[in-house]
Protein backbone atom coordinates (compact mmCIF):
# COMPACT_ATOMS: atom_id res chain seq x y z
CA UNK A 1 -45.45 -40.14 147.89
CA UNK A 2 -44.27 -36.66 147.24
CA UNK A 3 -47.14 -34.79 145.67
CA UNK A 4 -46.48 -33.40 141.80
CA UNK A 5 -47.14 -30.18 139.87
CA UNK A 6 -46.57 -31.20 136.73
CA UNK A 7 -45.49 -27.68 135.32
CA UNK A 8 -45.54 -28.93 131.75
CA UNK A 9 -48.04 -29.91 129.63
CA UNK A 10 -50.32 -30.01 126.30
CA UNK A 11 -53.78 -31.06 125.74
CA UNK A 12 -55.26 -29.71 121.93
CA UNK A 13 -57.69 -30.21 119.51
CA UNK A 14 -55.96 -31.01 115.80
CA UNK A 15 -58.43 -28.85 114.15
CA UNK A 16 -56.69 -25.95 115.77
CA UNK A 17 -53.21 -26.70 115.41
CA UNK A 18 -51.93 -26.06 111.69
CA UNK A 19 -49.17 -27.92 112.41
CA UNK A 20 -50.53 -31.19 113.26
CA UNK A 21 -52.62 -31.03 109.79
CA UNK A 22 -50.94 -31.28 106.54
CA UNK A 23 -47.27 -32.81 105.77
CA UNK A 24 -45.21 -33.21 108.70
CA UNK A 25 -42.92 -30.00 109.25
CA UNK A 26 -39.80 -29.88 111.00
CA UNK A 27 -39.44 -30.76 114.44
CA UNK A 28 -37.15 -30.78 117.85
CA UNK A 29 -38.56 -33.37 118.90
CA UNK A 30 -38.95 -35.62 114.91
CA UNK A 31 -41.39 -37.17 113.43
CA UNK A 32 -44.84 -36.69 115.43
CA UNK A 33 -47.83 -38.84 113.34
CA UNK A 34 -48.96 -40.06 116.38
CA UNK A 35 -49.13 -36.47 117.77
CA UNK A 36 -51.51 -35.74 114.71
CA UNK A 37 -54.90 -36.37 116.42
CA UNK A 38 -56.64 -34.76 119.30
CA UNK A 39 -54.96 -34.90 123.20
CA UNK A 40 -57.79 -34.24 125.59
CA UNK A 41 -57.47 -33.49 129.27
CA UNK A 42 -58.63 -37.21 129.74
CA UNK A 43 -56.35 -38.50 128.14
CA UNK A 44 -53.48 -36.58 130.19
CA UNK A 45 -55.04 -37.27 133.51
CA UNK A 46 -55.81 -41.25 132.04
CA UNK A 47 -51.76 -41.29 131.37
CA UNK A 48 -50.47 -39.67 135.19
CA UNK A 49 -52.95 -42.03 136.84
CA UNK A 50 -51.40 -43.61 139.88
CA UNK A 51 -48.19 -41.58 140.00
CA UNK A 52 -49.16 -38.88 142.26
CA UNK A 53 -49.61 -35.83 140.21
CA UNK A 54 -52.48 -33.71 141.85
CA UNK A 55 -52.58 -30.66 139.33
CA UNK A 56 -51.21 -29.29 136.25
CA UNK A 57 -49.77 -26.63 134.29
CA UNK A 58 -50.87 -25.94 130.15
CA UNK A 59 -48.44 -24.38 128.46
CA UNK A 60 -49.48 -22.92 125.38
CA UNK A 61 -49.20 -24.70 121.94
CA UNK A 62 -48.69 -22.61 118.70
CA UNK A 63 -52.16 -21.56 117.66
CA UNK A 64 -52.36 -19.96 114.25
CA UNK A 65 -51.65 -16.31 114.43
CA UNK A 66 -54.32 -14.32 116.24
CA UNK A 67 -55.84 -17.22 118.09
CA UNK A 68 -53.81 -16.51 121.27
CA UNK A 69 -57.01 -15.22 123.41
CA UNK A 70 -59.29 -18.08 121.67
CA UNK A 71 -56.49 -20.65 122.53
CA UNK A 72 -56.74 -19.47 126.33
CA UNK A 73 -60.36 -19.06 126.64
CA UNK A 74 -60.44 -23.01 124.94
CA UNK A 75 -58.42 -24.22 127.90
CA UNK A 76 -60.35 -21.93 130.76
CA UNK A 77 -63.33 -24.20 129.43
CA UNK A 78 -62.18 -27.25 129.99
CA UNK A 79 -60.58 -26.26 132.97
CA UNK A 80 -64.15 -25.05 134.06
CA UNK A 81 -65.78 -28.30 133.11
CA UNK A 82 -62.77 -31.04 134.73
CA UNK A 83 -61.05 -28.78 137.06
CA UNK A 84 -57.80 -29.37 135.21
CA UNK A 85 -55.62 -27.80 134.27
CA UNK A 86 -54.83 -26.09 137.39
CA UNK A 87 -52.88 -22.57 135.39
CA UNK A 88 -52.47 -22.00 131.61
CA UNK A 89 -49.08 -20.39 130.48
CA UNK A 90 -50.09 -18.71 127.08
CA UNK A 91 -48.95 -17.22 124.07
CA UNK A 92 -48.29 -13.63 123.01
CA UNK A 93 -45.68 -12.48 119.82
CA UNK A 94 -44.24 -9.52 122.13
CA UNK A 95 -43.08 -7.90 118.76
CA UNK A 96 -46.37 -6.74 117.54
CA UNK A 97 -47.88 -3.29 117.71
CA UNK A 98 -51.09 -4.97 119.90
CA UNK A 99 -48.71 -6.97 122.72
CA UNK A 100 -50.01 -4.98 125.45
CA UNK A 101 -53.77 -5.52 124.11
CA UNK A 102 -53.14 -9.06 124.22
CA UNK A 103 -51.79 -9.53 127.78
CA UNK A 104 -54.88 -7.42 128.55
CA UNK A 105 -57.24 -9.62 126.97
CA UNK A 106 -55.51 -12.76 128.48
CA UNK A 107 -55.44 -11.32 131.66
CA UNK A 108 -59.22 -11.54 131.85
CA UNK A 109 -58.83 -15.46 131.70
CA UNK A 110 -58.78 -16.65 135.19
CA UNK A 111 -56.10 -19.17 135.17
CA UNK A 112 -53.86 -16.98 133.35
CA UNK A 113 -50.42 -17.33 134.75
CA UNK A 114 -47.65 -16.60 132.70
CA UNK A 115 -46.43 -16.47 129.33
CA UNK A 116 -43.92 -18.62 126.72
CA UNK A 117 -42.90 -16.69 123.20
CA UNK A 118 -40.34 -19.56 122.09
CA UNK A 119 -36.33 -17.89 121.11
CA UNK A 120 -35.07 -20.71 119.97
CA UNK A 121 -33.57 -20.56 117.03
CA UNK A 122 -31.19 -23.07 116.07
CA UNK A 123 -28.40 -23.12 112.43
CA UNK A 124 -30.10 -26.97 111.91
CA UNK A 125 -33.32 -26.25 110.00
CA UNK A 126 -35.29 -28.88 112.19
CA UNK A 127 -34.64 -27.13 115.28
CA UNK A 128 -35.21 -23.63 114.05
CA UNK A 129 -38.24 -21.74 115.56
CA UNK A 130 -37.81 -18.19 116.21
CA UNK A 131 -36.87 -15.97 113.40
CA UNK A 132 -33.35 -14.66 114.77
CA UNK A 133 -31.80 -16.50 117.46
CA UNK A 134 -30.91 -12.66 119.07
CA UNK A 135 -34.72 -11.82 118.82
CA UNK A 136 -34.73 -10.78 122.78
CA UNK A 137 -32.56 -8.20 121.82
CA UNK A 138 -34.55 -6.44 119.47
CA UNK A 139 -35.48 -2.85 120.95
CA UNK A 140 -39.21 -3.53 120.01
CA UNK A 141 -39.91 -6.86 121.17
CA UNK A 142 -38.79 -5.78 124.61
CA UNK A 143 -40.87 -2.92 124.36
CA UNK A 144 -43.74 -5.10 124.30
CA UNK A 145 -42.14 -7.84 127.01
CA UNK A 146 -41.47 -5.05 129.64
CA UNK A 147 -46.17 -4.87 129.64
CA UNK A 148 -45.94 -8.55 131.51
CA UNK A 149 -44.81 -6.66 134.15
CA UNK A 150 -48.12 -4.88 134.52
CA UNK A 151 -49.67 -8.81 135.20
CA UNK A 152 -47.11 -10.09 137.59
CA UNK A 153 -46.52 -13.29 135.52
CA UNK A 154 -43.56 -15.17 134.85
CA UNK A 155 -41.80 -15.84 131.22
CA UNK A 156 -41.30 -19.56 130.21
CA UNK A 157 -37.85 -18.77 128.33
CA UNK A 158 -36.85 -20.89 125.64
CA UNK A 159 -33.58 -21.08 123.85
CA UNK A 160 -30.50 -22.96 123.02
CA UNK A 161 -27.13 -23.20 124.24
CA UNK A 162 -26.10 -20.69 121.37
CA UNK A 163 -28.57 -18.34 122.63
CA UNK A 164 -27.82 -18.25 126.69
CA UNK A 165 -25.21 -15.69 126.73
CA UNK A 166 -27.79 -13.06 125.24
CA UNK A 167 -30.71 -14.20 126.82
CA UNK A 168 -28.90 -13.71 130.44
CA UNK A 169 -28.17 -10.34 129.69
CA UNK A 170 -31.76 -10.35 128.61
CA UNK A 171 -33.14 -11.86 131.77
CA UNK A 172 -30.85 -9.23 133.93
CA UNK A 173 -32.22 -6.18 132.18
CA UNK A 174 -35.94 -7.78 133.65
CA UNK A 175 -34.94 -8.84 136.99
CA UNK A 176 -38.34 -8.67 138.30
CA UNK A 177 -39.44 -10.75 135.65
CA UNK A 178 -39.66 -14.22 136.97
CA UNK A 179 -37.96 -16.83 133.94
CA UNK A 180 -38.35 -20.36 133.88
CA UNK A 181 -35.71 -21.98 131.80
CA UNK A 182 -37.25 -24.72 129.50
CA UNK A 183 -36.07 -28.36 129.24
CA UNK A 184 -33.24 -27.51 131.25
CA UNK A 185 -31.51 -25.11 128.50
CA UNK A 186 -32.51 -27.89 125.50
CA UNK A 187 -28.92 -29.87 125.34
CA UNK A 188 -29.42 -30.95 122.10
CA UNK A 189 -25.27 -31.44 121.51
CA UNK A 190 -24.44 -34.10 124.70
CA UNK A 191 -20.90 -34.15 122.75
CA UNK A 192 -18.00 -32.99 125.36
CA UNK A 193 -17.50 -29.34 123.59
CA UNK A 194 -21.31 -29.35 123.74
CA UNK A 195 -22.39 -29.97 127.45
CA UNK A 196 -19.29 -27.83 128.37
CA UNK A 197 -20.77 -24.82 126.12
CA UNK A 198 -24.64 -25.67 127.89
CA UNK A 199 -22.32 -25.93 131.65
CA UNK A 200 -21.51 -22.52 130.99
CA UNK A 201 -24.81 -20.63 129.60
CA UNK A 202 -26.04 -22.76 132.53
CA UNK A 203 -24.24 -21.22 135.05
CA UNK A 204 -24.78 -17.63 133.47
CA UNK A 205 -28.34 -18.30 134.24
CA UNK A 206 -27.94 -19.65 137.80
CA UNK A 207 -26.05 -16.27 139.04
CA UNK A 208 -29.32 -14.73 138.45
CA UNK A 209 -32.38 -15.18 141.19
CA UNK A 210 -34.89 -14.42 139.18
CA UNK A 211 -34.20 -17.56 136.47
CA UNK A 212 -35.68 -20.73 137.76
CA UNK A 213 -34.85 -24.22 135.69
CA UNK A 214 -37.31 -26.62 134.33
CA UNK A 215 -36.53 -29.85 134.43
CA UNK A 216 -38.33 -31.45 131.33
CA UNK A 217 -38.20 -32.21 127.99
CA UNK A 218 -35.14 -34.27 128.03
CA UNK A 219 -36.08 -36.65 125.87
CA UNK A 220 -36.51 -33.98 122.89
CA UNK A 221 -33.66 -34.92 121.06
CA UNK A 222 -32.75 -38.20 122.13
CA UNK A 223 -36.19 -39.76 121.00
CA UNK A 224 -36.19 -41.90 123.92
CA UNK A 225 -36.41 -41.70 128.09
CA UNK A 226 -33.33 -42.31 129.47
CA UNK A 227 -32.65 -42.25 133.07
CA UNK A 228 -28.79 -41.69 132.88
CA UNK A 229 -29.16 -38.62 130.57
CA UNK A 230 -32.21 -37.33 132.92
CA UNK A 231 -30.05 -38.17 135.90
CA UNK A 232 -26.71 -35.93 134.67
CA UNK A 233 -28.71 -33.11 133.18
CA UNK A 234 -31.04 -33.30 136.41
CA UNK A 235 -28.15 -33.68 139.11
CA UNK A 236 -25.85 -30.95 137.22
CA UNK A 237 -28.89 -28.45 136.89
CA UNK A 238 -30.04 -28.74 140.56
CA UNK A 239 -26.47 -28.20 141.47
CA UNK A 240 -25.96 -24.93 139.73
CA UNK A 241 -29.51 -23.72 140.66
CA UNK A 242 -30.06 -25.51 143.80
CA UNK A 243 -33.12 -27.50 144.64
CA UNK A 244 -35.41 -24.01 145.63
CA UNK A 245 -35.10 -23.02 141.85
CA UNK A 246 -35.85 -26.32 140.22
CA UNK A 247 -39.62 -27.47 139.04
CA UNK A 248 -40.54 -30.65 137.12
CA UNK A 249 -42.64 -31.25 133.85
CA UNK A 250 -43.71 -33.84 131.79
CA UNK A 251 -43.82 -32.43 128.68
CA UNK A 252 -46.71 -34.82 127.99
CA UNK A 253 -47.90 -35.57 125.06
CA UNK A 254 -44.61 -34.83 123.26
CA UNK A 255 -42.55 -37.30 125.34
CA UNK A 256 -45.65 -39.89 124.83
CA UNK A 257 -44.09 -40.01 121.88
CA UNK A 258 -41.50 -42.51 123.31
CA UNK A 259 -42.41 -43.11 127.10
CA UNK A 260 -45.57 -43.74 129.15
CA UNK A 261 -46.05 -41.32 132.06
CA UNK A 262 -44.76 -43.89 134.73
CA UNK A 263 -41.33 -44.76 133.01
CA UNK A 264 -41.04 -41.02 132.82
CA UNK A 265 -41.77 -39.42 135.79
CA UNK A 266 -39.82 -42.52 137.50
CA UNK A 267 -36.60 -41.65 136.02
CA UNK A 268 -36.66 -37.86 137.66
CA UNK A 269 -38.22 -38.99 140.73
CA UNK A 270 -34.49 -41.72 140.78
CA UNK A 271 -32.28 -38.78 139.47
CA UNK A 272 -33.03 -36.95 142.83
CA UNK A 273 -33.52 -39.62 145.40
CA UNK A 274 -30.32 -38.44 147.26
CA UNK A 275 -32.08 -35.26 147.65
CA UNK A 276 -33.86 -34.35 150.92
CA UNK A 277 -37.67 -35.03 151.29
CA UNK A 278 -37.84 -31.34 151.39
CA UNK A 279 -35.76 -30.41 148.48
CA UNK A 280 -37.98 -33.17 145.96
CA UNK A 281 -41.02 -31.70 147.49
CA UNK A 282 -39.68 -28.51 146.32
CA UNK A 283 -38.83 -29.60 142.85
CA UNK A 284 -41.93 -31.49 142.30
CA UNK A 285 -44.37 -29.27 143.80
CA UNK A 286 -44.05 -26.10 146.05
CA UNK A 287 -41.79 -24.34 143.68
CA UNK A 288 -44.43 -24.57 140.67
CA UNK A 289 -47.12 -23.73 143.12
CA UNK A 290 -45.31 -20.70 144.08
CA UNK A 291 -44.52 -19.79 140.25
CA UNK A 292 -47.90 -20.51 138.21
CA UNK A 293 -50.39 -20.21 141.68
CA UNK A 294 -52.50 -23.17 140.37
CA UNK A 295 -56.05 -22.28 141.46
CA UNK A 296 -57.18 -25.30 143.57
CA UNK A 297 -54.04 -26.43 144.95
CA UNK A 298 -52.84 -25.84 148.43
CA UNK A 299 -49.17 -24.73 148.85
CA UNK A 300 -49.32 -26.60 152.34
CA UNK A 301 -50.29 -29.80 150.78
């Protein structure tokens, strides 16, 4: 069995997530109750039991304001105690006056590995996040993105369809800046004018090296897994970026929501059967190693 990264990932505590406590607020992904209770490492590793995932990737989570360093540090320590995760991706607003304080207080965190500020901003109130949906071009925000170059990391880059056209230009004014497209550019409108407007952001994004894709999430806005959807957006994507810019994640717990972890990780390991062994081995593993340089996991594996 191929081995697995998975590049994408949550584990939390509710008492530290405002959003999981109180009434239910707007969400891509709908109505989460059963999200609204702690997700430990042990229960991640108790779900991808048996389907050949040998490390992991945390991406950060939306702590409050000012609990970016404390949300890192939390995950170093239970890291330290398991020995997963394997690299945290963590949070930091690049618009405020401290940004480069922040990276430098992450970067003491030894499974630092990248960062993910979410840009997506969306006209439907429910899948709304960022403030602006041009935020990336705001002459003070990349002030403070152009200090992740000091760290080497990558940018998880988040945005819709809407948003592609700026955020290429964006990701060619940092072309040293490694970007790793999440959930495959979200196609939330799988209408025909709607997968012909993602087709085309898409492709703005593959003429650039330094943009990888992520192939995750897909069941965000469906509310369900389903292999045919996972199959097109998967084929299509690997296509445009070919297999060497390509990595897999579960997006676990969100897609829990509506899938166990073998139905899941089934339906991406069928949408690129046709591939060579080398070329699945690249999407499922060496191309995450080679991004987030999971500490513990051998590239040769």
């Amino acid at each position: 069995m191929t081995p697995v990264l998975d590049a994408h990932h949550h584990i939390w505590r509710m008492a530290d997530l405002a959003w999981l406590q109180g009434p239910m607020q707007p969400r891509i992904f709908g109505p989460y109750e059963p999200l609204r209770r702690d997700y430990p490492i042990d229960e991640f590793r108790a779900d991808l039991d048996g389907h050949g995932v040998v490390g992991s990737v945390y991406i950060q989570v939306n702590w409050p304001p000012g609990g970016e360093v404390d949300e890192a540090c939390w995950v170093q320590s239970v890291a330290d105690e398991t020995g997963w995760p394997n690299a945290i991706v963590g949070y930091v607003d690049f618009a405020a006056a401290d940004a480069a304080d922040t990276l430098a207080e992450l970067a003491r965190v030894p499974l630092m590995r990248g960062i993910r500020q979410q840009l997506h901003w969306h006209e439907n109130p429910e899948y709304k996040f960022a403030p602006t949906p041009d935020l990336m071009n705001d002459p003070t925000w990349r002030a403070g993105f152009a200090h992740i170059q000091d760290h080497g990391w990558p940018f998880d880059l988040q945005v819709f369809t809407s948003q592609m056209t700026d955020a290429a230009i964006f990701a060619g004014d940092f072309p040293d800046v490694p970007m790793i497209l999440q959930h495959a550019g979200m196609p939330e409108d799988t209408s025909a004018a709607g997968m012909a407007t993602w087709r085309d952001g898409m492709r703005r994004f593959a003429d650039l090296p330094n943009i990888h894709a992520k192939l995750s999430g897909l069941g965000t806005f469906l509310h369900r897994n389903d292999p045919a959807f996972i199959a097109e957006i998967v084929g299509e994507t690997v296509e445009m970026f070919g297999a060497a810019r390509c990595v897999y994640g579960s997006n676990f717990p969100i897609e829990k929501l509506w899938t166990d972890y073998g139905p899941l990780i089934g339906a991406y390991r069928d949408a690129v059967a046709s591939l060579p062994e080398e070329d699945q081995r690249a999407i499922f593993f060496d191309n995450a190693v080679r991004l987030y340089r999971p500490a513990g996991i051998e590239a040769n594996r």
